[in-house]
N, C-alpha and C. Protein backbone atom coordinates (compact mmCIF):
# COMPACT_ATOMS: atom_id res chain seq x y z
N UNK A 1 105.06 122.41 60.71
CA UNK A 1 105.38 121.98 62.06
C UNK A 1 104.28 122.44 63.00
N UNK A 2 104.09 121.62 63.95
CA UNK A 2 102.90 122.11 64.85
C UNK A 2 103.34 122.99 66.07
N UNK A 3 103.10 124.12 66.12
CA UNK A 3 103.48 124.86 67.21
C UNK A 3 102.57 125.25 68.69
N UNK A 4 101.83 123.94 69.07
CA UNK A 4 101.53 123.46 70.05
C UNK A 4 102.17 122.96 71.18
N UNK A 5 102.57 123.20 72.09
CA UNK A 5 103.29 122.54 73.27
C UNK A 5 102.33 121.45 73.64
N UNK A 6 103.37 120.47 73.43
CA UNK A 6 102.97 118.70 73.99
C UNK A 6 103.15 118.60 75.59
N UNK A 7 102.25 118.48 76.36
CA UNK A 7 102.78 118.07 78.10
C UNK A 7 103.25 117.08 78.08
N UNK A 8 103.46 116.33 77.43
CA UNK A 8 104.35 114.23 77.18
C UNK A 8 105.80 115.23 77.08
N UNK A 9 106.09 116.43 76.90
CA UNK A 9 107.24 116.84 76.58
C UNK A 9 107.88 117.83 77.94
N UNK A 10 106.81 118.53 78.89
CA UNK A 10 107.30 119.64 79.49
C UNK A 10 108.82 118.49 80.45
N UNK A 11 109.17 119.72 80.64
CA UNK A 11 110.46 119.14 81.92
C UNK A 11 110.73 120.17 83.36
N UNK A 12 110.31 119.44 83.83
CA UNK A 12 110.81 120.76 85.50
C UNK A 12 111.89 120.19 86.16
N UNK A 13 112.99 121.44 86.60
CA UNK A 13 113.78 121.65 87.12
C UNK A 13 113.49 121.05 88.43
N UNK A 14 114.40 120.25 88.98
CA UNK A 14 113.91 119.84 90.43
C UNK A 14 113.74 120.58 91.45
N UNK A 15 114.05 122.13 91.43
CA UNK A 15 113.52 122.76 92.67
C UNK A 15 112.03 123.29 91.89
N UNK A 16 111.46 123.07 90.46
CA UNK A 16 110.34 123.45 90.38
C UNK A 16 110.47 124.94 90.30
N UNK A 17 111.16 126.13 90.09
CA UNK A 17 111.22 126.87 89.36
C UNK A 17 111.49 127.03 88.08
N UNK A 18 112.22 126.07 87.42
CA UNK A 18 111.79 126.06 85.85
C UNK A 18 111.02 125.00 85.64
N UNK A 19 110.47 125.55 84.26
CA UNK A 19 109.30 124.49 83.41
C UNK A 19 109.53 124.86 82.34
N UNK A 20 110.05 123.89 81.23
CA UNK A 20 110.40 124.14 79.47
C UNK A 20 109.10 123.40 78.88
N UNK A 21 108.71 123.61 78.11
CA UNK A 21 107.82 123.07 77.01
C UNK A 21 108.23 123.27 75.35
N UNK A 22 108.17 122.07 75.22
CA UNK A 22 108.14 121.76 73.51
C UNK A 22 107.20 121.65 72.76
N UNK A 23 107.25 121.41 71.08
CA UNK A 23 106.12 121.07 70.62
C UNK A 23 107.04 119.50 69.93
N UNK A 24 105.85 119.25 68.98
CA UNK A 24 106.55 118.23 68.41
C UNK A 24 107.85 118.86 67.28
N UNK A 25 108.86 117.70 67.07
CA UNK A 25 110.31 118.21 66.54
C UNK A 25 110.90 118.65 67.27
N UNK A 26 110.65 119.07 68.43
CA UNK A 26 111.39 119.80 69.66
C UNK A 26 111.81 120.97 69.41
N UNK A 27 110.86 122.17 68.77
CA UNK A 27 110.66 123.17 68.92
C UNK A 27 110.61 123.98 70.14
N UNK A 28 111.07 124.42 70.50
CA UNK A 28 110.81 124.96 72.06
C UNK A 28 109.71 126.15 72.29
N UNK A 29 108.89 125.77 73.00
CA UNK A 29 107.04 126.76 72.99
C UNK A 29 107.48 127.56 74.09
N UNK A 30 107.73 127.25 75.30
CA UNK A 30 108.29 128.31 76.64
C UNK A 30 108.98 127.74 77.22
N UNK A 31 109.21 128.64 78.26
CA UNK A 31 109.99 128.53 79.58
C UNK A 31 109.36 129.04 80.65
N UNK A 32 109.12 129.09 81.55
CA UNK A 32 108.26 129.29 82.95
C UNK A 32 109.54 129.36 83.99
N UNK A 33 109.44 130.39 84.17
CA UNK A 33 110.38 130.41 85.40
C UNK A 33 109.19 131.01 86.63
N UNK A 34 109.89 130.68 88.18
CA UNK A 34 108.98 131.08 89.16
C UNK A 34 109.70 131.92 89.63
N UNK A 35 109.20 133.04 90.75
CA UNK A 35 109.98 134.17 91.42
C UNK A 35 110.97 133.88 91.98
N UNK A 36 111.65 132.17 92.44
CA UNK A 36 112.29 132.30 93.41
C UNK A 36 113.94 132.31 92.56
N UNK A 37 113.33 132.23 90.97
CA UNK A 37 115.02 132.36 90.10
C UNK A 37 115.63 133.40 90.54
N UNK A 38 115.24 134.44 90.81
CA UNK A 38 115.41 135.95 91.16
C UNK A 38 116.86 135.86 92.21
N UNK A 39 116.57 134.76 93.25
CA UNK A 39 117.69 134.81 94.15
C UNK A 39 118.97 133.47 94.15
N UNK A 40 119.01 133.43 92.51
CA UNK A 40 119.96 132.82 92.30
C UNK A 40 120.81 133.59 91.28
N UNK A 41 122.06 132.88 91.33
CA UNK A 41 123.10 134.06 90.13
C UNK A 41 122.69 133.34 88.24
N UNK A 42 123.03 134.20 87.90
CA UNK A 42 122.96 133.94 86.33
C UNK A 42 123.69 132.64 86.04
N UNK A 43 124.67 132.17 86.26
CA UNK A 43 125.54 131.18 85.75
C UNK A 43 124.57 130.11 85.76
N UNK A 44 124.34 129.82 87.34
CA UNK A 44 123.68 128.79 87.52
C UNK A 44 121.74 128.57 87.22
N UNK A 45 121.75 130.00 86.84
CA UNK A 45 120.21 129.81 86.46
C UNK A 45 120.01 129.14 84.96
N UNK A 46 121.20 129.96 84.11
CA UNK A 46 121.19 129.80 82.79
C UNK A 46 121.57 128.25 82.45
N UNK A 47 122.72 127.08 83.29
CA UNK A 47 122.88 126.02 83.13
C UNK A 47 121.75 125.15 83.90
N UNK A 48 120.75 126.02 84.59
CA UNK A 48 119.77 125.22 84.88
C UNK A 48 118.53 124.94 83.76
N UNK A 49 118.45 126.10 83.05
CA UNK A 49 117.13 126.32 81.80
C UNK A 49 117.95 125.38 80.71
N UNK A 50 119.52 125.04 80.83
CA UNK A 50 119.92 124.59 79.35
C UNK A 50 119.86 123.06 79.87
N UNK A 51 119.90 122.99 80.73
CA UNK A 51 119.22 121.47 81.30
C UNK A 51 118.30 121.07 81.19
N UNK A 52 117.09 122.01 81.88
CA UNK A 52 115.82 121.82 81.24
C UNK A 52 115.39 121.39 80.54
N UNK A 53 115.75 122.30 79.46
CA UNK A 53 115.41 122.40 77.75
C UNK A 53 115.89 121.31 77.34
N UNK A 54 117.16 120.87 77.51
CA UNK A 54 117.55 119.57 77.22
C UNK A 54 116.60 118.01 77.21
N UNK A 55 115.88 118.21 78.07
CA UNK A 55 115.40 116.93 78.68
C UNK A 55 114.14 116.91 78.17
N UNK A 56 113.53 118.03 77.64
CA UNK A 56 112.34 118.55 77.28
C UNK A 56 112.51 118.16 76.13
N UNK A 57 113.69 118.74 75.16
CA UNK A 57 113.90 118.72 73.74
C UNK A 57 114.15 116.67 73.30
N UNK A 58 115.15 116.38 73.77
CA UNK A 58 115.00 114.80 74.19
C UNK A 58 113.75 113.86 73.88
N UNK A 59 112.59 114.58 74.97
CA UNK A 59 111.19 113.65 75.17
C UNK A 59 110.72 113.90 73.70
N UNK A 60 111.16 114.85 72.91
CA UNK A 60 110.27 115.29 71.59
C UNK A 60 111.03 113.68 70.64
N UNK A 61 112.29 114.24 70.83
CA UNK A 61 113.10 113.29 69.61
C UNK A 61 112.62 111.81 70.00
N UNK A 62 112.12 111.93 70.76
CA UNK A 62 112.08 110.22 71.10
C UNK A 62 111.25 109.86 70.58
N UNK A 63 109.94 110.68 70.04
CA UNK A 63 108.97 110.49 69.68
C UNK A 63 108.86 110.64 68.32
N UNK A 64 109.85 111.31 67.53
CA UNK A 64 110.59 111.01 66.78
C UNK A 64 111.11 109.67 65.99
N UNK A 65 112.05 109.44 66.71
CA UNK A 65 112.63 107.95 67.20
C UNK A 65 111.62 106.91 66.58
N UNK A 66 110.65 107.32 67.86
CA UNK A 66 109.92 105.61 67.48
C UNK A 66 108.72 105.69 66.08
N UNK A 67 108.40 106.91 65.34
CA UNK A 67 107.79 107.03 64.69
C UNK A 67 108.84 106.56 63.31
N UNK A 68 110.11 106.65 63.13
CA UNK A 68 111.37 106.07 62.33
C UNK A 68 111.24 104.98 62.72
N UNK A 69 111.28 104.40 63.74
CA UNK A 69 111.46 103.21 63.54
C UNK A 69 110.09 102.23 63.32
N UNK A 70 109.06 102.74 63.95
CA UNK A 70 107.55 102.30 63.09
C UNK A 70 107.30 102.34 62.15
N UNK A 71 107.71 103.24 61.48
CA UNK A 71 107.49 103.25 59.26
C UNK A 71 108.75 102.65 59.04
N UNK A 72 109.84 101.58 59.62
CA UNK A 72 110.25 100.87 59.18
C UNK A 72 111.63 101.53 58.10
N UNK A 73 111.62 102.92 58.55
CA UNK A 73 112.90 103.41 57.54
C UNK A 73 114.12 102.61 57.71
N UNK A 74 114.53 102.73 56.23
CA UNK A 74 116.27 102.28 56.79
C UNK A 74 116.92 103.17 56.12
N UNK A 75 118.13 103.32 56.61
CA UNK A 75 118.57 102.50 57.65
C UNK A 75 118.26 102.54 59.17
N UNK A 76 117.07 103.91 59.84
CA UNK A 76 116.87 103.82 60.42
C UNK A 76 116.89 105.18 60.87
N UNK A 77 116.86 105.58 62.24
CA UNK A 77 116.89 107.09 62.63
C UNK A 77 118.10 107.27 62.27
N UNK A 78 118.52 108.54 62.16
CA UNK A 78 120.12 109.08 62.22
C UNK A 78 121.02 109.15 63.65
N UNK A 79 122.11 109.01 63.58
CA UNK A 79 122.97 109.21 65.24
C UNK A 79 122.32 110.21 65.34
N UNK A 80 121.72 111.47 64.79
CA UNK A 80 121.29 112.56 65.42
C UNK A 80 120.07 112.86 66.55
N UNK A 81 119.51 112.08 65.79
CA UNK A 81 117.93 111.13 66.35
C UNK A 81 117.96 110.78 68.21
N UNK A 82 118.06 111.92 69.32
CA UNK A 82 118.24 111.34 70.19
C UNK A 82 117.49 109.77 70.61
N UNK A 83 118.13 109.34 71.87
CA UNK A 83 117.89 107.75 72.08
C UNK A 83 117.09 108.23 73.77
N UNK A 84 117.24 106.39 74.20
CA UNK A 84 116.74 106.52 75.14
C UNK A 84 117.68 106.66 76.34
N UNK A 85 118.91 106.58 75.90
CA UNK A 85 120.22 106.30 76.66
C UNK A 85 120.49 108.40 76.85
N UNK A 86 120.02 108.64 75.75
CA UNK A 86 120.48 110.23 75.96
C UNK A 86 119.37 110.79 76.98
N UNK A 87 118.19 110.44 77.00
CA UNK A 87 117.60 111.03 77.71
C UNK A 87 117.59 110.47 79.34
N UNK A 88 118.18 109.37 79.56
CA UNK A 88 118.63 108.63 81.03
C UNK A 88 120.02 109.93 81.71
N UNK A 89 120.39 110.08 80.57
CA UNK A 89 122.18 110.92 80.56
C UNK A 89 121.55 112.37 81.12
N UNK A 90 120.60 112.57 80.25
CA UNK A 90 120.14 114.50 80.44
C UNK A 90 119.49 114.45 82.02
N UNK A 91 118.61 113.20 81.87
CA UNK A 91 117.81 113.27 83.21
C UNK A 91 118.07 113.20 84.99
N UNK A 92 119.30 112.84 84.46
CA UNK A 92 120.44 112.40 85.55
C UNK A 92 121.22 113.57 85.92
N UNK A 93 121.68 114.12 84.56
CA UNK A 93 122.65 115.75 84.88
C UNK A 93 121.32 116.72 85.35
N UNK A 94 120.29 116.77 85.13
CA UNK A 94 119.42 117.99 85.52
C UNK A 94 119.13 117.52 86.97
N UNK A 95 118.53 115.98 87.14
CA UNK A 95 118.17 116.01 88.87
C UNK A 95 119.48 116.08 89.60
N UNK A 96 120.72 116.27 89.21
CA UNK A 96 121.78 116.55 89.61
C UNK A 96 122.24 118.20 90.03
N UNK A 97 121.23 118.96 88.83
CA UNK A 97 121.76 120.59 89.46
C UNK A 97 120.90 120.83 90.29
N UNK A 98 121.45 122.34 90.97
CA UNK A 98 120.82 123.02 91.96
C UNK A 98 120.38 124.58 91.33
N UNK A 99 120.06 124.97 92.24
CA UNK A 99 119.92 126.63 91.95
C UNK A 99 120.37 127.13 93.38
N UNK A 100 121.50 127.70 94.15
CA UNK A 100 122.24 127.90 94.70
C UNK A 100 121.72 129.42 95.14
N UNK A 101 120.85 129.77 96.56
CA UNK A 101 120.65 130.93 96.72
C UNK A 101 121.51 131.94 96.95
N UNK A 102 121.60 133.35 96.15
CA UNK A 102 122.43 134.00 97.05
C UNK A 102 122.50 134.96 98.17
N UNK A 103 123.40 135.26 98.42
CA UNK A 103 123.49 136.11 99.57
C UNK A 103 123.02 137.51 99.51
N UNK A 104 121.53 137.83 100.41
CA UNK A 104 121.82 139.21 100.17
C UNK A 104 122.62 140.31 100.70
């Protein structure tokens, strides 16, 4: 497996404090968080990185995907094999969270 992080793969959090990177297979290479995670609570930081990662891990399988379906396997990818419909689904729930500052 290549343990290179692909940029066709990174994913940022819409306030731009997280950044996930994959390699190919959707290995996960990092996570990048910026200082301003610091003033958010755990709950919501941690369902923000599993969002992330999600959308990150996704862009890998897809690539995946179409390499199954270019060598013509059958019956074809597996249901496991994310789609393009899953990654519309992930991309939608992540520009959907926040990171919620708290109070000092």
């Amino acid at each position: 497996m290549n343990d290179q992080p692909i940029p066709a793969f990174d994913a940022v959090h819409p306030s731009g404090a997280i950044m996930v990177r994959s390699c190919r297979g959707g290995a996960l290479h990092s996570i990048a968080l910026a200082e301003q995670v610091m003033d958010t609570d755990a709950a919501s930081l941690a369902e923000g990185i599993l969002r992330t990662a999600e959308v990150s891990f996704i862009k890998s399988g897809l690539e995946i995907r179409a390499e199954l379906i270019a060598a013509g396997s059958d019956p074809g990818p597996s249901p496991g094999v994310p789609t393009p419909q899953d990654l519309d689904e992930a991309t939608v729930a992540l520009e959907a969270h926040t990171l919620p500052m708290r109070q000092h």
